[in-house]
N, C-alpha and C. Protein backbone atom coordinates (compact mmCIF):
# COMPACT_ATOMS: atom_id res chain seq x y z
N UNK A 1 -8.91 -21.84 15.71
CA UNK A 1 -9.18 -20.45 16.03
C UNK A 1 -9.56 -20.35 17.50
N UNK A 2 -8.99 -19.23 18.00
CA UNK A 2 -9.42 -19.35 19.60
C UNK A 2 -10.42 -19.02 20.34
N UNK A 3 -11.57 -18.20 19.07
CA UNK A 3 -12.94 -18.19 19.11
C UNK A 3 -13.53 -19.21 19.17
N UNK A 4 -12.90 -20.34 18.71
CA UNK A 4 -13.88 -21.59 18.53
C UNK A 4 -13.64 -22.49 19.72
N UNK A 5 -12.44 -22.15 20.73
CA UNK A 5 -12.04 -23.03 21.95
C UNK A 5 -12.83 -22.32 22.97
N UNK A 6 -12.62 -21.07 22.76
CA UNK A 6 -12.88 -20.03 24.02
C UNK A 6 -13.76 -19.41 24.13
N UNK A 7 -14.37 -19.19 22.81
CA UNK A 7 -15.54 -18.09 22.65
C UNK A 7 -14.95 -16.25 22.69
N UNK A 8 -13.66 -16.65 22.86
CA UNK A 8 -12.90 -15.23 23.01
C UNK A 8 -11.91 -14.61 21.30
N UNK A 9 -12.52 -13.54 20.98
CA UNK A 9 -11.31 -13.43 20.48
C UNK A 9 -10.00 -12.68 20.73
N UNK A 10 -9.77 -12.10 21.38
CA UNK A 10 -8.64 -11.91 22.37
C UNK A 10 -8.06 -11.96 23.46
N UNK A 11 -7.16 -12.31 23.99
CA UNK A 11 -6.82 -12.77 25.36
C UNK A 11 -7.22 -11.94 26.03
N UNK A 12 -7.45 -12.45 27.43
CA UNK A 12 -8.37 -11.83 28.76
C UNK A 12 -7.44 -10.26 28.86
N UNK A 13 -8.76 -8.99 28.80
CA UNK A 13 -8.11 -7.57 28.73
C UNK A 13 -8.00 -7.14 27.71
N UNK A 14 -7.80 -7.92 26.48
CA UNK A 14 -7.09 -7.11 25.42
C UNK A 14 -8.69 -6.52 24.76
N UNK A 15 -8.49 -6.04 24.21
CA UNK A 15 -9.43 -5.56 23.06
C UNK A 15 -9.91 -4.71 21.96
N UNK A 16 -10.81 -4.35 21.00
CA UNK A 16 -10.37 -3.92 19.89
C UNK A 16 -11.28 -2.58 19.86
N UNK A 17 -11.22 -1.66 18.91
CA UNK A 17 -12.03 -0.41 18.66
C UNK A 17 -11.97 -0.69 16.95
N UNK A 18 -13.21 -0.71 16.19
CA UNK A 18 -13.74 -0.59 15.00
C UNK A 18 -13.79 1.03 14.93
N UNK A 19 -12.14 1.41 13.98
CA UNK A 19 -12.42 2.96 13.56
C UNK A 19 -12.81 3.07 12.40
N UNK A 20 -13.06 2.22 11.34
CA UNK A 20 -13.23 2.90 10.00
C UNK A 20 -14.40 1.25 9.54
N UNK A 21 -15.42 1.45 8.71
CA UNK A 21 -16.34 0.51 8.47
C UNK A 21 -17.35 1.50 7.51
N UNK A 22 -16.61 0.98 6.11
CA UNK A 22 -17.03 2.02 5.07
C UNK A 22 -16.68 1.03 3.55
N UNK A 23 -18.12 1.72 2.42
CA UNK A 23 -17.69 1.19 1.31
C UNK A 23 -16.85 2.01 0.16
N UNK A 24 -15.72 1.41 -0.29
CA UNK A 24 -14.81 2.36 -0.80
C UNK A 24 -14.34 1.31 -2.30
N UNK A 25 -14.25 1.80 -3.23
CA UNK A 25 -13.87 1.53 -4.79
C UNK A 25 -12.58 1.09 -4.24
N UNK A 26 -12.39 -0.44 -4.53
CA UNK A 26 -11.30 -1.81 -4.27
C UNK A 26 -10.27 -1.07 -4.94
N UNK A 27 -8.80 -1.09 -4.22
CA UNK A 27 -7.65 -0.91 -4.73
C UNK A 27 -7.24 -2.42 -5.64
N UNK A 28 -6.70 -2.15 -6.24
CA UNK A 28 -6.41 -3.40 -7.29
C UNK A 28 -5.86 -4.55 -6.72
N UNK A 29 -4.82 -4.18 -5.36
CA UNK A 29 -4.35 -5.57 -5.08
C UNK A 29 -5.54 -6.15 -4.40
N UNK A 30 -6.29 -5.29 -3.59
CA UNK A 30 -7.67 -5.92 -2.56
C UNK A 30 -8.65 -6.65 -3.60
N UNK A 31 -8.68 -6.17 -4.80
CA UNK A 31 -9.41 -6.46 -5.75
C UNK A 31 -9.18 -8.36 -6.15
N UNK A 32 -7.60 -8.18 -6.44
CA UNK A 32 -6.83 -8.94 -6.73
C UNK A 32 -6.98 -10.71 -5.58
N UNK A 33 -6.68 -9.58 -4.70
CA UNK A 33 -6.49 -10.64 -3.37
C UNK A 33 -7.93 -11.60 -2.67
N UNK A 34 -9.34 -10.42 -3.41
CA UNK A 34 -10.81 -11.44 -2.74
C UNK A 34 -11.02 -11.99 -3.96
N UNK A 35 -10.46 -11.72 -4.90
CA UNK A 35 -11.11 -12.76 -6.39
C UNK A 35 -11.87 -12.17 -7.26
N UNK A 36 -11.83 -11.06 -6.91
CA UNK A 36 -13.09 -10.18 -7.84
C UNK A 36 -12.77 -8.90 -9.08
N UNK A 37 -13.52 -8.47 -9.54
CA UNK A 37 -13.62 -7.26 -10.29
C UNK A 37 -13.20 -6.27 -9.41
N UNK A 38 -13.05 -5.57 -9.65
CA UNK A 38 -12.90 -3.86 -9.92
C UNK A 38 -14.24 -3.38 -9.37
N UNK A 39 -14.40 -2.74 -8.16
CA UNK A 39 -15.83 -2.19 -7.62
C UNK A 39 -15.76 -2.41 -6.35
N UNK A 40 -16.95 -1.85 -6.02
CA UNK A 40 -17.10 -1.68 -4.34
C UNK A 40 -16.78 -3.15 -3.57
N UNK A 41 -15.88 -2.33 -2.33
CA UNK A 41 -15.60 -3.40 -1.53
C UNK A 41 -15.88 -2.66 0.23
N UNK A 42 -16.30 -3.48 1.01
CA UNK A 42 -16.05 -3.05 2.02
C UNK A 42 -14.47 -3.34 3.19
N UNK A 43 -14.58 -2.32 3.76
CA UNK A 43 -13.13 -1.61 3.99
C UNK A 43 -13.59 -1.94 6.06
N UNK A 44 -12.74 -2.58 6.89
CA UNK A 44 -13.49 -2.46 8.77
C UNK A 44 -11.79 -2.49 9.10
N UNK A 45 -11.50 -1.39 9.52
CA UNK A 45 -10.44 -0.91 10.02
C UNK A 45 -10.21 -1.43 11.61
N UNK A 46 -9.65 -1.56 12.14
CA UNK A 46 -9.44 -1.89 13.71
C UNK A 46 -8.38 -1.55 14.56
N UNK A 47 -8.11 -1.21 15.25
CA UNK A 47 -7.19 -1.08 16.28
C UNK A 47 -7.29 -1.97 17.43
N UNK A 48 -6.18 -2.93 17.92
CA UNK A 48 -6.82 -3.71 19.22
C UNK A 48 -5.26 -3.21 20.31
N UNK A 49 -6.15 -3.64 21.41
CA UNK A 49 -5.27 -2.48 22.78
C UNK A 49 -5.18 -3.73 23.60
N UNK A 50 -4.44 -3.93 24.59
CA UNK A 50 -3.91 -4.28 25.87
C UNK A 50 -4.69 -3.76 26.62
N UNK A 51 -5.16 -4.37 27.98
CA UNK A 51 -5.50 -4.41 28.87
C UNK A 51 -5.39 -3.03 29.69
N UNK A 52 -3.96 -2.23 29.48
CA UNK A 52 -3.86 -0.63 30.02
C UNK A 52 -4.21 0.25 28.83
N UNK A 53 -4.82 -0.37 27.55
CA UNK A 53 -4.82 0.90 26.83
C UNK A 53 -3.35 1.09 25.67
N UNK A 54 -2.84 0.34 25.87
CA UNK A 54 -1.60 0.59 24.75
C UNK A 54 -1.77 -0.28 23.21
N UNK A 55 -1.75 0.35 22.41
CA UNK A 55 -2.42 0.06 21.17
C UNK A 55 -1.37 -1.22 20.95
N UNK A 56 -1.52 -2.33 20.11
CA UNK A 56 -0.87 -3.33 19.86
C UNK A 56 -0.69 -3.63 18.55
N UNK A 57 -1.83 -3.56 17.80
CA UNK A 57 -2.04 -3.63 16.64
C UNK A 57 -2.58 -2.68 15.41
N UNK A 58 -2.99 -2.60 14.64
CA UNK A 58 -3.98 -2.36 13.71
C UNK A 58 -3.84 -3.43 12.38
N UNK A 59 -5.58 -3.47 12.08
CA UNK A 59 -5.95 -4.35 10.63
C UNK A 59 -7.18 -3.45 10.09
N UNK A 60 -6.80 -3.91 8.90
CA UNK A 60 -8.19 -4.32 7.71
C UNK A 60 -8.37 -5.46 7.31
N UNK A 61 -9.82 -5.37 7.58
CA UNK A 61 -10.13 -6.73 6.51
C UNK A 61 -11.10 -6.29 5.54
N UNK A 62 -11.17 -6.64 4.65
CA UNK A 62 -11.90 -6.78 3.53
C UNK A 62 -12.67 -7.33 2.60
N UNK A 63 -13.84 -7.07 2.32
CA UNK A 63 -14.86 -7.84 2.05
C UNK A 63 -15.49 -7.50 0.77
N UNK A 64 -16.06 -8.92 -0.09
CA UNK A 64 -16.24 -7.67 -1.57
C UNK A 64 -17.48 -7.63 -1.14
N UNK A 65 -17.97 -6.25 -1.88
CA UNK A 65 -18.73 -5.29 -1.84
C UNK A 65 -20.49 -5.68 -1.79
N UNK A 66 -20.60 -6.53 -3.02
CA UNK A 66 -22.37 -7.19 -2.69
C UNK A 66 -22.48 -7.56 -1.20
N UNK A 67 -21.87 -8.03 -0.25
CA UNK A 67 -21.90 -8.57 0.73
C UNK A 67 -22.80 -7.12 1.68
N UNK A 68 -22.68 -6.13 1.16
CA UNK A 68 -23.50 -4.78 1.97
C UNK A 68 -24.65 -4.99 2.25
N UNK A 69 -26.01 -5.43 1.31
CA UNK A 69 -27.32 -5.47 1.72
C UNK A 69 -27.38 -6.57 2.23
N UNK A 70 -26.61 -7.63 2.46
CA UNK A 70 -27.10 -8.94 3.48
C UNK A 70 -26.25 -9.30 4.36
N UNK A 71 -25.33 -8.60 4.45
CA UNK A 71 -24.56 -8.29 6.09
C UNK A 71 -24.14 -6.62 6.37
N UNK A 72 -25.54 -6.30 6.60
CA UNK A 72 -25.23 -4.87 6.93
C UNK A 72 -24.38 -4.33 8.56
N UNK A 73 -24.30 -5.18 9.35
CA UNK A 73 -23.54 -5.09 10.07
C UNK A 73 -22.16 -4.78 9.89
N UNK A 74 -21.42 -5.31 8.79
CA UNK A 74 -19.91 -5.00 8.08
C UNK A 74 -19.42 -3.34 8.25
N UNK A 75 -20.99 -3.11 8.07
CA UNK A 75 -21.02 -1.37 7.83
C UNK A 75 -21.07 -0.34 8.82
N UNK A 76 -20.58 -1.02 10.38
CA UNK A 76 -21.13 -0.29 10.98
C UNK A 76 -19.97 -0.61 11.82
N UNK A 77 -19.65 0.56 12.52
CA UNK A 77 -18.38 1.09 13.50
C UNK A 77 -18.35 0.01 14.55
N UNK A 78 -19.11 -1.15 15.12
CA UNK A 78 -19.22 -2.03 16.09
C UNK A 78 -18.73 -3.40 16.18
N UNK A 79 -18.05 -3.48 17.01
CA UNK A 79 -17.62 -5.16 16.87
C UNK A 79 -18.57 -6.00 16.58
N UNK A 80 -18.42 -6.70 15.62
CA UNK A 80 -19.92 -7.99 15.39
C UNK A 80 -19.26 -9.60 16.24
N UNK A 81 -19.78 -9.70 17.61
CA UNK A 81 -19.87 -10.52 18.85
C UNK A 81 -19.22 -11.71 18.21
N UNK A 82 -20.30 -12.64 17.33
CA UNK A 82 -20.05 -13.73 16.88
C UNK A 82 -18.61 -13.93 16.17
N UNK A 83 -17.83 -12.82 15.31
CA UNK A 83 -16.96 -12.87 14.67
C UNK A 83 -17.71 -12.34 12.71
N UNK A 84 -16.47 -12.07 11.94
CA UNK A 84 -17.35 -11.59 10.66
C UNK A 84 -17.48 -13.01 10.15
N UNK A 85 -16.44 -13.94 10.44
CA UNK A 85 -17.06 -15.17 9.52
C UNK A 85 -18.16 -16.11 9.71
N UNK A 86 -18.57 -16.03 11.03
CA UNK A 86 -19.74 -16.57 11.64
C UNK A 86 -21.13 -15.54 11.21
N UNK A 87 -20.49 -14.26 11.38
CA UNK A 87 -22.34 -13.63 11.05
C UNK A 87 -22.26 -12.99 9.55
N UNK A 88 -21.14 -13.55 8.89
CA UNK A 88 -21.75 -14.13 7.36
C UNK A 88 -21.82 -15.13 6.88
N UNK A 89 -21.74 -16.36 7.38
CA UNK A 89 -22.52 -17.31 7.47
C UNK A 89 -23.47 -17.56 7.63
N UNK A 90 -23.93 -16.62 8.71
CA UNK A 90 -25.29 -16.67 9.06
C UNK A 90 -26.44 -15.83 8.46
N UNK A 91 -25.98 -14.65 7.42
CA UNK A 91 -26.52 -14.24 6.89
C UNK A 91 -26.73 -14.55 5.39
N UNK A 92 -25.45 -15.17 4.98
CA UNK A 92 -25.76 -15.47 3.27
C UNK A 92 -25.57 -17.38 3.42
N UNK A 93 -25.21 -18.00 4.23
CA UNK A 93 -25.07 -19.49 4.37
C UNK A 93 -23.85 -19.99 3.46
N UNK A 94 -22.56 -18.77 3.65
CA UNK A 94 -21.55 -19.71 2.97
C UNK A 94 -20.78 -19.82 4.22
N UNK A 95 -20.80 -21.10 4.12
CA UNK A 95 -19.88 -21.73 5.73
C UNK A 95 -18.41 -21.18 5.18
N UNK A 96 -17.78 -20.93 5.89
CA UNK A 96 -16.00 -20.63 6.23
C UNK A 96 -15.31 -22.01 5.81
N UNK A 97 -14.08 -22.52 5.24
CA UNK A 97 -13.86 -23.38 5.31
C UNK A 97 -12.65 -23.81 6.22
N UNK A 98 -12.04 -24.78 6.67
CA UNK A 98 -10.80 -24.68 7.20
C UNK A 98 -9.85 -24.31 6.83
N UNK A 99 -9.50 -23.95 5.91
CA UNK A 99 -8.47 -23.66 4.93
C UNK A 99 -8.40 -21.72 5.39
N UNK A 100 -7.02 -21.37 5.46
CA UNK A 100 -6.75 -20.10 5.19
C UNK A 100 -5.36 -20.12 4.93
N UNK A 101 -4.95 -19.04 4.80
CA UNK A 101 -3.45 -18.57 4.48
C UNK A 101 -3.24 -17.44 5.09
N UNK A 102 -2.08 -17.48 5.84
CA UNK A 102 -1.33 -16.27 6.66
C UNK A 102 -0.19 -16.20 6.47
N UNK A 103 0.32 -14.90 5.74
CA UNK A 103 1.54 -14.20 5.08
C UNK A 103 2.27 -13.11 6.26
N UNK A 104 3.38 -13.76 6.95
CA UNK A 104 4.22 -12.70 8.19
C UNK A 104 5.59 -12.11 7.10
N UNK A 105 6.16 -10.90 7.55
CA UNK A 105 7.63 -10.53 7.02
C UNK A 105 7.58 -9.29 8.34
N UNK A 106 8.74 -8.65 8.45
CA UNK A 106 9.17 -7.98 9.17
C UNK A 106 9.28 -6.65 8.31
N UNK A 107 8.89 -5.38 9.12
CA UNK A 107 8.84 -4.24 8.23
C UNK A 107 8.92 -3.13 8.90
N UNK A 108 8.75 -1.77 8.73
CA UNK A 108 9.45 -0.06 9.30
C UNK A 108 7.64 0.08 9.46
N UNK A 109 7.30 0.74 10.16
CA UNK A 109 6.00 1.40 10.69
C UNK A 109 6.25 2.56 9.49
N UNK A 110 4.66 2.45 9.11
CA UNK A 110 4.86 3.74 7.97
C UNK A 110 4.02 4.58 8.97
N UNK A 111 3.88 5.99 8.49
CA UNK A 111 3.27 7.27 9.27
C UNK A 111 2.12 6.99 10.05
N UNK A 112 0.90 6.63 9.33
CA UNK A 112 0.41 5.92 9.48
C UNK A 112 -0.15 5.40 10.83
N UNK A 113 0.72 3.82 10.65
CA UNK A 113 0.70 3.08 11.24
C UNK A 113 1.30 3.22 12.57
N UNK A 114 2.24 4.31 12.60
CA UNK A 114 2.97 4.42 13.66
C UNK A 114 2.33 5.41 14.21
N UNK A 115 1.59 6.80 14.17
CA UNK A 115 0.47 7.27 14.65
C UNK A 115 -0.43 6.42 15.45
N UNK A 116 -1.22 5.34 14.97
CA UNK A 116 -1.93 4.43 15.10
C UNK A 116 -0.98 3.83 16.46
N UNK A 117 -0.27 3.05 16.42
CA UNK A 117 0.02 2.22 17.38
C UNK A 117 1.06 3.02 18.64
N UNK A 118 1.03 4.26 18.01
CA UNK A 118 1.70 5.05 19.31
C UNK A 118 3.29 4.90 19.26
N UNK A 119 3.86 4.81 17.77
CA UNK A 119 5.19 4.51 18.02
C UNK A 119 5.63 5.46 17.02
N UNK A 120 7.51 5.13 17.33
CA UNK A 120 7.78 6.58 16.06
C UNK A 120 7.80 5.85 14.47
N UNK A 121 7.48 6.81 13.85
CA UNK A 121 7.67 6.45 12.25
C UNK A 121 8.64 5.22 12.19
N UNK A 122 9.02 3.88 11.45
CA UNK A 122 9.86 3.24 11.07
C UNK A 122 10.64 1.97 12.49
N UNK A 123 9.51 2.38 13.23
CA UNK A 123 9.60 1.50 14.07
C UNK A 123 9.35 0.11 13.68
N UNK A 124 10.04 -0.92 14.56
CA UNK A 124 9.68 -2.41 13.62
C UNK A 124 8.07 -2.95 14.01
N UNK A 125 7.77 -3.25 12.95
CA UNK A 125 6.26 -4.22 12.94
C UNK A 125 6.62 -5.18 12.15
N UNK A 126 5.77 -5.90 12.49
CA UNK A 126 4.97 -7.57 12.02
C UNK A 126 4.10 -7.23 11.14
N UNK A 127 4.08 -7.71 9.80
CA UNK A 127 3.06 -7.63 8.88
C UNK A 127 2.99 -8.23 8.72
N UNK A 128 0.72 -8.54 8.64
CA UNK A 128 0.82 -10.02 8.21
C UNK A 128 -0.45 -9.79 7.17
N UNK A 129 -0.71 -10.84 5.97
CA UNK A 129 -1.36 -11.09 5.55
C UNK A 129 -2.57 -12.35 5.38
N UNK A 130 -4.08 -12.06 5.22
CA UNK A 130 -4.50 -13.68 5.55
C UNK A 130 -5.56 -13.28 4.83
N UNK A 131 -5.76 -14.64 4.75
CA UNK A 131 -6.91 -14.99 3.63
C UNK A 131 -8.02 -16.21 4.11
N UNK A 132 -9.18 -16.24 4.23
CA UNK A 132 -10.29 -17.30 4.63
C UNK A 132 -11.01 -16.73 3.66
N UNK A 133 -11.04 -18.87 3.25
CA UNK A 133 -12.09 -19.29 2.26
C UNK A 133 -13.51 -19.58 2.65
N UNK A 134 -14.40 -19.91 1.64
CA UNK A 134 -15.77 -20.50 2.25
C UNK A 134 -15.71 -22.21 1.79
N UNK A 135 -16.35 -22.84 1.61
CA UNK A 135 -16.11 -24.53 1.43
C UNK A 135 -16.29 -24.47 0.31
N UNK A 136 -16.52 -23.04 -0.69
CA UNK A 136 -16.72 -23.72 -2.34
C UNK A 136 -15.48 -22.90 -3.27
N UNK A 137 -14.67 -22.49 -2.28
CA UNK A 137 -13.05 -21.71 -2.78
C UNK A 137 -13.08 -20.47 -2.68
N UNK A 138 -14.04 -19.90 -2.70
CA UNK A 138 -14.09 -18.28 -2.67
C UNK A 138 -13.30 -17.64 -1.68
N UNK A 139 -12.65 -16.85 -1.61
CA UNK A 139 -12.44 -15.99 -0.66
C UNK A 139 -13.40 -15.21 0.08
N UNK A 140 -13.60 -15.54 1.50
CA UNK A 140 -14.40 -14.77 2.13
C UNK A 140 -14.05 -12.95 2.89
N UNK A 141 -12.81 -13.32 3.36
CA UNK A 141 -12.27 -12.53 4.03
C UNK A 141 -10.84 -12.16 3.56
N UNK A 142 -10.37 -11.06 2.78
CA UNK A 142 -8.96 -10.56 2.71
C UNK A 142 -8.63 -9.55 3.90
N UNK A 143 -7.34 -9.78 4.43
CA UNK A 143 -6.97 -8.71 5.79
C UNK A 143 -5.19 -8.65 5.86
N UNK A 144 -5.24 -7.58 6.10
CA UNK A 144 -3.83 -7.10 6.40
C UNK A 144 -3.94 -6.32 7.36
N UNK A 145 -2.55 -6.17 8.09
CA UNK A 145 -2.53 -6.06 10.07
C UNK A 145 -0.88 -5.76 9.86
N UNK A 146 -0.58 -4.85 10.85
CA UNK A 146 0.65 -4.74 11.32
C UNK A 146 0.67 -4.56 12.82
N UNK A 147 1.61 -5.40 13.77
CA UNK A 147 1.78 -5.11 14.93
C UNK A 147 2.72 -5.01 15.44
N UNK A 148 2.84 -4.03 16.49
CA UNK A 148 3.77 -3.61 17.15
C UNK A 148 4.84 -4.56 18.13
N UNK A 149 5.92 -4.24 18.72
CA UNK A 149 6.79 -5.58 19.20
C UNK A 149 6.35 -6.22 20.58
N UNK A 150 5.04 -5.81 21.28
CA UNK A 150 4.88 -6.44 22.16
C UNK A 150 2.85 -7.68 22.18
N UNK A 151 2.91 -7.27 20.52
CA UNK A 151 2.04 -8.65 20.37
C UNK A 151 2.73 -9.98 19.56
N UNK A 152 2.17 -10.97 20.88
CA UNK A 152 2.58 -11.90 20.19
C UNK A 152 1.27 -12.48 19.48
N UNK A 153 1.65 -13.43 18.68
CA UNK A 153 0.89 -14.55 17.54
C UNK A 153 1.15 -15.51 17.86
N UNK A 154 0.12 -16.81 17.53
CA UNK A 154 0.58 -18.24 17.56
C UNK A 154 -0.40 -19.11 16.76
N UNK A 155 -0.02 -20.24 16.05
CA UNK A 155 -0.46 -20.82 15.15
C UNK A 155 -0.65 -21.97 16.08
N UNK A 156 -1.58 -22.65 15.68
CA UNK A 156 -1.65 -23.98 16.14
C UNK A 156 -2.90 -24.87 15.07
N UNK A 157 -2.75 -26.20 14.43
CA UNK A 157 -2.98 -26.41 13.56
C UNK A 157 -2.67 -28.36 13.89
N UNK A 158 -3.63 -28.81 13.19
CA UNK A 158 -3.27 -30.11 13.03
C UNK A 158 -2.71 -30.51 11.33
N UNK A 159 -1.54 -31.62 11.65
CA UNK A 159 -0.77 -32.30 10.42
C UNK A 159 -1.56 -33.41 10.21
N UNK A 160 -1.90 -33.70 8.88
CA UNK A 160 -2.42 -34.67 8.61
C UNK A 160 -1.38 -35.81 8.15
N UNK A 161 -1.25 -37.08 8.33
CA UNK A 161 -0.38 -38.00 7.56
C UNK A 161 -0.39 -38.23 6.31
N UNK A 162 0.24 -38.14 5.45
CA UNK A 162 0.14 -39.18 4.16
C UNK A 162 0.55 -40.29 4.28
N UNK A 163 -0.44 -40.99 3.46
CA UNK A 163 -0.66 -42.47 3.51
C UNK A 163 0.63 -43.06 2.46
């Protein structure tokens, strides 16, 4: 993660606006996707911009819902500095684990989204999906993001050998 090389999470200029950071009754796949029941989940909407101001992205991530009275920060319109998986760690002590999963396909900007990123309806985006665990399997973090054609992504990751 490039928070953990750089202390940055976006390249020099870019940056994000927290528009929506609210608790809202889990749609079934969000439900589906953190491991849980049916019930409150928290919902932190984002938009992140380029250096002049031109929108690049938008995400949610998603968090289940007990997580409100001991990371009340989740709840609040402001970037949290450290990152969300670091200052819930630090608030409930479930470490993050290395392990995640990130789901890309190619797709049409819905209304939406294309409002949001300043483009017309059905314009092409990047959708991606991801998932971070804590070290005892749980899902910590569910998020979905679509971006527009001038962000790029990059993975970088170590292969382990089999013996």
């Amino acid at each position: 993660m490039s928070v953990l090389l750089t202390g940055r999470i976006y390249p020099e200029g870019h940056y994000a606006r927290i528009v929506a950071a609210e608790l809202v009754d889990a749609p079934d796949w969000v439900a589906d996707s953190l491991g849980i029941s049916a019930g409150p989940v928290i919902r932190r909407q984002r938009t992140t911009y380029d250096a002049g101001g031109k929108p690049l992205s938008v995400s949610v991530s998603w968090f289940d819902g007990s997580l409100a009275d001991v990371a009340p920060l989740l709840l609040q319109r402001e970037r949290i500095l450290e990152g969300t998986a670091r200052y819930i760690e630090n608030c409930t002590g479930r470490a993050r684990s290395r392990r995640e999963k990130i789901l890309l396909r190619a797709g049409a900007a819905t209304e939406e989204e294309a409002h949001q990123l300043q483009v017309p309806q059905g314009s092409p985006v990047l959708r991606g999906r991801n998932w971070y665990w804590d070290t005892e399997g749980d899902v910590i973090e569910y998020g979905e993001s679509a971006a527009g054609e001038d962000l790029e992504s990059s993975f970088e990751y170590d292969v382990e050998e089999q013996a």
